[in-house]
C-alpha atoms as a PDB file:
ATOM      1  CA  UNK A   1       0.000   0.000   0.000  1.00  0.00           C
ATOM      2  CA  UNK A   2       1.292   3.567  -0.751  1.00  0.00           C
ATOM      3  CA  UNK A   3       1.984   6.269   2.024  1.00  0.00           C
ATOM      4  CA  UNK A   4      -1.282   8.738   1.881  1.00  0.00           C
ATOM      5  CA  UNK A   5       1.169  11.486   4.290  1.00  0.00           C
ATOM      6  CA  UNK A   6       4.456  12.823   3.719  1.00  0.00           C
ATOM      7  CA  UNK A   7       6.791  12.203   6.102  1.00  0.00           C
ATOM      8  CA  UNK A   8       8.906  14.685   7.422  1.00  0.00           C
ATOM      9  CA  UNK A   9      12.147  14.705   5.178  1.00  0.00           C
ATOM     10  CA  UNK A  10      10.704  13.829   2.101  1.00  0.00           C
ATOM     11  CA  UNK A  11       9.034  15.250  -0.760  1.00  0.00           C
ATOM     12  CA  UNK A  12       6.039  14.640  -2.539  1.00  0.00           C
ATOM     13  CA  UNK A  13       6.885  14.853  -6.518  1.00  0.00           C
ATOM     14  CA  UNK A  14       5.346  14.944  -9.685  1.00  0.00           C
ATOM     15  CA  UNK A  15       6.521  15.264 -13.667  1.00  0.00           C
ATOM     16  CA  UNK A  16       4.655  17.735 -15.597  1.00  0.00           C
ATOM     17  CA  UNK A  17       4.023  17.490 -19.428  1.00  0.00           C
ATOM     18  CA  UNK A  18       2.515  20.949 -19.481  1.00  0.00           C
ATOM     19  CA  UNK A  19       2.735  23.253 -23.164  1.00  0.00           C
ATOM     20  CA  UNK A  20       2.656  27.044 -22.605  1.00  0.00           C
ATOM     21  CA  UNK A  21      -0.224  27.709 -23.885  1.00  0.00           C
ATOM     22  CA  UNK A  22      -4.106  30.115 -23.045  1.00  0.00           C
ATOM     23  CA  UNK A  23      -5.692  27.418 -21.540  1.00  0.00           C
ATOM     24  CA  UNK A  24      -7.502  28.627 -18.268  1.00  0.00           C
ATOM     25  CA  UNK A  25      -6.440  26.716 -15.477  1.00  0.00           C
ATOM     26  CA  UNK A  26      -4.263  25.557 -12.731  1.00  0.00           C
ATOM     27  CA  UNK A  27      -2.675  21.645 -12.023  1.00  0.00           C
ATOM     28  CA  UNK A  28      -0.191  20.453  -9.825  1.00  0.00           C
ATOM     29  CA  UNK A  29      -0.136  19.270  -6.255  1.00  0.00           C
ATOM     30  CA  UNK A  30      -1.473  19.227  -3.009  1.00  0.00           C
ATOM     31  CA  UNK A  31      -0.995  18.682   0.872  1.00  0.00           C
ATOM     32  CA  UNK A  32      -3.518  18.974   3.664  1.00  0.00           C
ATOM     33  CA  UNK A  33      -4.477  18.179   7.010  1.00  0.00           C
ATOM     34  CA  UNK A  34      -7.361  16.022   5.948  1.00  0.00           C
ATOM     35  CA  UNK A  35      -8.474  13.795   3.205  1.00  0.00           C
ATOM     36  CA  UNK A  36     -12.106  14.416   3.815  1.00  0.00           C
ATOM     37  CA  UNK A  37     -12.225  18.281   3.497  1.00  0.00           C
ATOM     38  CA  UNK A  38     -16.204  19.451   4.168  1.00  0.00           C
ATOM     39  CA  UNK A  39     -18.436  19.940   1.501  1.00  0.00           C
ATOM     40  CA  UNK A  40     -18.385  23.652  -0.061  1.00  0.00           C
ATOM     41  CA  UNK A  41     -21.675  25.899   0.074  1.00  0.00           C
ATOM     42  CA  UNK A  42     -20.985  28.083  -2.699  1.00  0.00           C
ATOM     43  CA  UNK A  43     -20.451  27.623  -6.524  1.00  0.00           C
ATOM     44  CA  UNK A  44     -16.552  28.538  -5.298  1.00  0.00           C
ATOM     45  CA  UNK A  45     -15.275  26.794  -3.087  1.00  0.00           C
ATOM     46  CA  UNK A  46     -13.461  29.179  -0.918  1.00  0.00           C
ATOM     47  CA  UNK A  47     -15.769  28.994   1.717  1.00  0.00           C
ATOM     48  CA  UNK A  48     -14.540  25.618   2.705  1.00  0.00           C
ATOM     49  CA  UNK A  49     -10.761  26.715   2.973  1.00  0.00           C
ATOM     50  CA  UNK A  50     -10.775  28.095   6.080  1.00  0.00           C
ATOM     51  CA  UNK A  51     -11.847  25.062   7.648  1.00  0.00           C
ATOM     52  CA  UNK A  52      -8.303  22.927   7.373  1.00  0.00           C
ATOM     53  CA  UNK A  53      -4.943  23.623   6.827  1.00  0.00           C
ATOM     54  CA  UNK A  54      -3.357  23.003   3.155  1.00  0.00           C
ATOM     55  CA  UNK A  55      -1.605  24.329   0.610  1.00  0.00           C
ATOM     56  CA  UNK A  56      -1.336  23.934  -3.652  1.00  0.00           C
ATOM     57  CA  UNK A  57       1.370  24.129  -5.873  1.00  0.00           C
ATOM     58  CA  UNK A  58       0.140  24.245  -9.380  1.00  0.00           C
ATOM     59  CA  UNK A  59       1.123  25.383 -12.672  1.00  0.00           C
ATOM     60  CA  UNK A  60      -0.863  27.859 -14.350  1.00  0.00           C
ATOM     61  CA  UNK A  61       0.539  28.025 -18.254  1.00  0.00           C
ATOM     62  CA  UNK A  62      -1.800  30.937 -20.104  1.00  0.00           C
ATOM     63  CA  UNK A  63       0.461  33.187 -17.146  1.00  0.00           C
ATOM     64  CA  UNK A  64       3.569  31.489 -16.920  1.00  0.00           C
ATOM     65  CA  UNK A  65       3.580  31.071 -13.412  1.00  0.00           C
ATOM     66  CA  UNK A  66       3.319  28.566 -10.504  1.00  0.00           C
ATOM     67  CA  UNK A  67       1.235  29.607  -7.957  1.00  0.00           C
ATOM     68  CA  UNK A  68       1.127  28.937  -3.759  1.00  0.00           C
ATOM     69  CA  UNK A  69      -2.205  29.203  -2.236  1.00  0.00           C
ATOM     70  CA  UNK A  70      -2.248  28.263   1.573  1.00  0.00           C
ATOM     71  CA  UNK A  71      -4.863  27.986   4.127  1.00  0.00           C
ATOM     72  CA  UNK A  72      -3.195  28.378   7.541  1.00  0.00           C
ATOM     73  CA  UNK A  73      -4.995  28.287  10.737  1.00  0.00           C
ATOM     74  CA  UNK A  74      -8.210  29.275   9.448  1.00  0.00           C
ATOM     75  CA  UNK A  75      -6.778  32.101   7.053  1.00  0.00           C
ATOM     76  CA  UNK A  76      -6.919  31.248   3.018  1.00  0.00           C
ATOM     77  CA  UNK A  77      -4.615  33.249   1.112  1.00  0.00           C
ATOM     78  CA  UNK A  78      -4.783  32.493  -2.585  1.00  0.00           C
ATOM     79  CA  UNK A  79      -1.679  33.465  -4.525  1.00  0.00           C
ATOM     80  CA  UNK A  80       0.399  33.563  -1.363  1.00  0.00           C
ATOM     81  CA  UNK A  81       3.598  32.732  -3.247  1.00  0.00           C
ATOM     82  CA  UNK A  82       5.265  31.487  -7.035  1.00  0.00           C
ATOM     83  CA  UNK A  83       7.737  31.587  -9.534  1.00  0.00           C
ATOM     84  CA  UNK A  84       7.504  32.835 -12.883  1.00  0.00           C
ATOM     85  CA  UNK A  85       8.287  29.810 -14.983  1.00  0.00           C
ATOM     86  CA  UNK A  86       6.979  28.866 -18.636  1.00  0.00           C
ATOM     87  CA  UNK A  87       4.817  25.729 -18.543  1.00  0.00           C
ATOM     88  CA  UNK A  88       7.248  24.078 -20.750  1.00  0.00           C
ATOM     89  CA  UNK A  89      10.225  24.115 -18.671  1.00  0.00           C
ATOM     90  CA  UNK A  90       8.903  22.297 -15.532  1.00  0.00           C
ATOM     91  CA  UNK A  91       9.865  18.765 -15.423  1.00  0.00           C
ATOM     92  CA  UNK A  92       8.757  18.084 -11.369  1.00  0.00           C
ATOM     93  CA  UNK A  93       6.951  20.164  -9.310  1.00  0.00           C
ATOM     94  CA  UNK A  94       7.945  19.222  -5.591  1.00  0.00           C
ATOM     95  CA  UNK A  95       6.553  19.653  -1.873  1.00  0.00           C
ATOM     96  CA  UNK A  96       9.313  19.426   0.887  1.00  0.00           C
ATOM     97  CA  UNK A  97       8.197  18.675   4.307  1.00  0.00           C
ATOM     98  CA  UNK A  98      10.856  20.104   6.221  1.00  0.00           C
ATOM     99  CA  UNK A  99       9.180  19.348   9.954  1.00  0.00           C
ATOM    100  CA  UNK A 100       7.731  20.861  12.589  1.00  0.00           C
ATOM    101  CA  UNK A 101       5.323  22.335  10.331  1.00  0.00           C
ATOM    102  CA  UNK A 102       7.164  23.856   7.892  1.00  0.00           C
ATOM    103  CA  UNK A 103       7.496  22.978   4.023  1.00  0.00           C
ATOM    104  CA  UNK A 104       9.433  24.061   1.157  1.00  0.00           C
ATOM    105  CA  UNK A 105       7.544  24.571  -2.262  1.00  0.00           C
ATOM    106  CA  UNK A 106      10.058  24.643  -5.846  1.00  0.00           C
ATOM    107  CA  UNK A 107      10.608  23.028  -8.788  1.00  0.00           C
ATOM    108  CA  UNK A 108      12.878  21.259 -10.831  1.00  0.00           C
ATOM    109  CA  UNK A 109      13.089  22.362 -14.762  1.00  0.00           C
ATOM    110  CA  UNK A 110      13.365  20.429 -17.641  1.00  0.00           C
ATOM    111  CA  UNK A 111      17.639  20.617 -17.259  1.00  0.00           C
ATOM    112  CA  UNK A 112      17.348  18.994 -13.980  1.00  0.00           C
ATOM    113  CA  UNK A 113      17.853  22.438 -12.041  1.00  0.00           C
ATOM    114  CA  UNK A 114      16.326  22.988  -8.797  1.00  0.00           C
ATOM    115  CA  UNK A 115      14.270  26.123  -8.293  1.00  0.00           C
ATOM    116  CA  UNK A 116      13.291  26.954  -4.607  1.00  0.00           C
ATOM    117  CA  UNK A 117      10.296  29.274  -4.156  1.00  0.00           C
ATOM    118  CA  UNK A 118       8.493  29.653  -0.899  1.00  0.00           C
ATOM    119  CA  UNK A 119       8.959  28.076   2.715  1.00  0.00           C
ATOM    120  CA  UNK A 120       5.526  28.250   4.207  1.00  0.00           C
ATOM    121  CA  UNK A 121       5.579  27.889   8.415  1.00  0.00           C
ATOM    122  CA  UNK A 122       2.350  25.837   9.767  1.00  0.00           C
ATOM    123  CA  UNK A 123       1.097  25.622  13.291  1.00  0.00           C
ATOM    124  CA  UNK A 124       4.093  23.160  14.894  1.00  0.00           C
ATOM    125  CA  UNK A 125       0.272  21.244  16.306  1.00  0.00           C
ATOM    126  CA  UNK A 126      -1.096  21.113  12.781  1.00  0.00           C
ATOM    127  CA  UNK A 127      -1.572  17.773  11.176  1.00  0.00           C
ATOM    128  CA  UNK A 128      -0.808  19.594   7.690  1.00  0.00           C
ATOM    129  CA  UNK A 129       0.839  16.764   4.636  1.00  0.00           C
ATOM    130  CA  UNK A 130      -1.507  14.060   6.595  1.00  0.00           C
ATOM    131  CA  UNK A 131      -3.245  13.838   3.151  1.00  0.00           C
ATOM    132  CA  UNK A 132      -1.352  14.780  -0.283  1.00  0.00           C
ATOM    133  CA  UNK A 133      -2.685  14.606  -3.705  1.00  0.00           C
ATOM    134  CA  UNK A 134      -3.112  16.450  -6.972  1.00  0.00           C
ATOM    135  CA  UNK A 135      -4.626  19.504  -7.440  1.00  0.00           C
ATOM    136  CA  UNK A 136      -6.921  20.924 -10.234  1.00  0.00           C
ATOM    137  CA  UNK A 137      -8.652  23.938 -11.299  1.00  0.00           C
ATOM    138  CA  UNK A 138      -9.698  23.716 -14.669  1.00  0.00           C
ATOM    139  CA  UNK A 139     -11.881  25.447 -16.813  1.00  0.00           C
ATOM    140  CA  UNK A 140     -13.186  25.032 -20.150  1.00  0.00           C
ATOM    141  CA  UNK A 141     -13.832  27.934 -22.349  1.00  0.00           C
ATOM    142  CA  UNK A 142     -14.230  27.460 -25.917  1.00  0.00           C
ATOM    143  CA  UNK A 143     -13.572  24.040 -25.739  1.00  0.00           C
ATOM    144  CA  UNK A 144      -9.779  24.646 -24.550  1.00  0.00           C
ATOM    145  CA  UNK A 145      -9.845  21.303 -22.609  1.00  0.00           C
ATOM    146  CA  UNK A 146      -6.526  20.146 -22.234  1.00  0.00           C
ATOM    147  CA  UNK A 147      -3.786  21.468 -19.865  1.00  0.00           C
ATOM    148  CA  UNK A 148      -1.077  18.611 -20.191  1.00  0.00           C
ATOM    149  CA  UNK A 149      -0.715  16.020 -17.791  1.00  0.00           C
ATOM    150  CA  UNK A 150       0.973  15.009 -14.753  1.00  0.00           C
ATOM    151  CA  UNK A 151       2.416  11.481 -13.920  1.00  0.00           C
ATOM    152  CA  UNK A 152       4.737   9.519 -11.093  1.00  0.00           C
ATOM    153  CA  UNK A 153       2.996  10.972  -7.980  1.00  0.00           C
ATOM    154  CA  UNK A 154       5.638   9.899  -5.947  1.00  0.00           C
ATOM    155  CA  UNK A 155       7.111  10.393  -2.151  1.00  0.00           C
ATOM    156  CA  UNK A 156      10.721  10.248  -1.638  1.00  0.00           C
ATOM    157  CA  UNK A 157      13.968  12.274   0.246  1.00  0.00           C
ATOM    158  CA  UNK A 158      14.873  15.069  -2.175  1.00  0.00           C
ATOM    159  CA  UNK A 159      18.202  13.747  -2.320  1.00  0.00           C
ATOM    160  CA  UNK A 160      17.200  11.269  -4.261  1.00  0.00           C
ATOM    161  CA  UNK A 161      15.691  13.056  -7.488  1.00  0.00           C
ATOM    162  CA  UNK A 162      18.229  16.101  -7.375  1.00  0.00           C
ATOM    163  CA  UNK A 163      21.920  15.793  -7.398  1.00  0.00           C
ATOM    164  CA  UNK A 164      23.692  17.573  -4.435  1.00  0.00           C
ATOM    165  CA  UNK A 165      25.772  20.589  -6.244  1.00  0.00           C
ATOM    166  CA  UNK A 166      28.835  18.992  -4.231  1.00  0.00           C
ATOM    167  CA  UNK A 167      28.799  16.189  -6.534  1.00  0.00           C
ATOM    168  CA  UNK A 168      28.621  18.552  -9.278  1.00  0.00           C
ATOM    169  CA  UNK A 169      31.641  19.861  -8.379  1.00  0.00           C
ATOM    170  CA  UNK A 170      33.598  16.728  -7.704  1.00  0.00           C
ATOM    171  CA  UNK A 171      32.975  15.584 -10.968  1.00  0.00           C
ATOM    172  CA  UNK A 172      33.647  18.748 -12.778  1.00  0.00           C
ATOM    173  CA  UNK A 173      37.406  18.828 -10.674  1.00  0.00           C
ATOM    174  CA  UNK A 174      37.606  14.969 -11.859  1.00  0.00           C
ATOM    175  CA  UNK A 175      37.113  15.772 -14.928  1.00  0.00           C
ATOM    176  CA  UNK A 176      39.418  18.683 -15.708  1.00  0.00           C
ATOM    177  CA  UNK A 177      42.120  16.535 -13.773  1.00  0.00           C
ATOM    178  CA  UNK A 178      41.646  13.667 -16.738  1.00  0.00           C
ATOM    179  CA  UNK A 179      41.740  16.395 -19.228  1.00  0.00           C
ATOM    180  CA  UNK A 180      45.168  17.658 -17.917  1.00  0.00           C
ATOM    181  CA  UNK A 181      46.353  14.593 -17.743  1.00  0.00           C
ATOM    182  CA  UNK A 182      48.177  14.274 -21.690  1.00  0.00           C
ATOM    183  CA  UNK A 183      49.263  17.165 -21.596  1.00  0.00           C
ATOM    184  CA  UNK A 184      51.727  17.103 -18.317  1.00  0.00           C
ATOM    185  CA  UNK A 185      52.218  13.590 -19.900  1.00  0.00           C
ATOM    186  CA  UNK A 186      53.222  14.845 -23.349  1.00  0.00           C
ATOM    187  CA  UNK A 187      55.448  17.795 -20.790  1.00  0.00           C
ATOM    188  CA  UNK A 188      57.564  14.072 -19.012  1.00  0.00           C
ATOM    189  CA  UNK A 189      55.970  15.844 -15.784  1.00  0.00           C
ATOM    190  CA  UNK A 190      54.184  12.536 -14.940  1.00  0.00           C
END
């Protein structure tokens, strides 16, 4: 059976296959402190926010942005945080839980670069990342009804889908040692 939380020091991850493009909408992920959120009263929705702690990371492509809405302790702010990033370029969008209620929202683009954007601070008592998921809002006007797609919902340590920049190095410094290598040969200093 798959984990439904996120533990503290992992992420929650998914790849994006979104085009840039005017389509209305937002997708990406989701964390909150409950999988059974109440039931809304209003064609919007947002009267229902209030009631839990969460937070969405999503992609919104006719703006070029990702977006951070967060309900914390019985405030929603929508648009609370974000990167501008073109749809296109986002290979994995990513939620860090850091602990003790804090979490870390970025992605990774499409060259395997990680972008941080927000750290979001929770009640240290909230039960926030007890539930994770996906997270739509989609519209369709003028019969604009694709967005892309998502795929390989997946919990892990961040370690383990981003390279640490120390290896980076290393390898670079290996490398320039091979490539001076013929020519102190070719100089009898080795």
């Amino acid at each position: 059976m798959r984990p439904t939380a996120l533990p503290v020091g992992d992420a929650l991850t998914v790849n994006t296959s979104i085009p840039v493009s005017d389509t209305l909408g937002d997708i990406g992920l989701a964390i909150s402190s409950t999988a059974t959120p109440p039931a809304t009263g209003s064609a919007n929705g947002y009267d229902t926010w209030y009631k839990f702690d969460s937070a969405s990371w999503s992609l919104r492509p006719s703006q070029s942005v990702i977006l951070l809405n967060t309900s914390i302790s019985g405030t929603f702010t929508p648009y609370a945080g974000g990167l501008a990033a073109p749809a296109n370029t986002v290979g994995e969008l990513y939620i860090e839980n850091i602990g003790g209620g804090l979490f870390t929202f970025g992605y990774i683009d499409t060259s395997d670069v990680l972008h941080e954007s927000d750290t979001v601070q929770f009640s240290g008592t909230s039960t926030i990342g007890d539930a994770i998921g996906v997270f739509g809002d989609l519209n369709d006007f003028g019969g604009r009804a694709s967005l892309g797609s998502l795929s390989d919902l997946t919990i892990e340590p961040i370690s383990a889908f981003v390279p640490e920049p120390s290896a980076f190095a290393l390898a670079g410094a290996g490398l320039g040692l091979i490539g001076l290598l013929p020519l102190m040969r070719r100089r009898g200093k080795v």
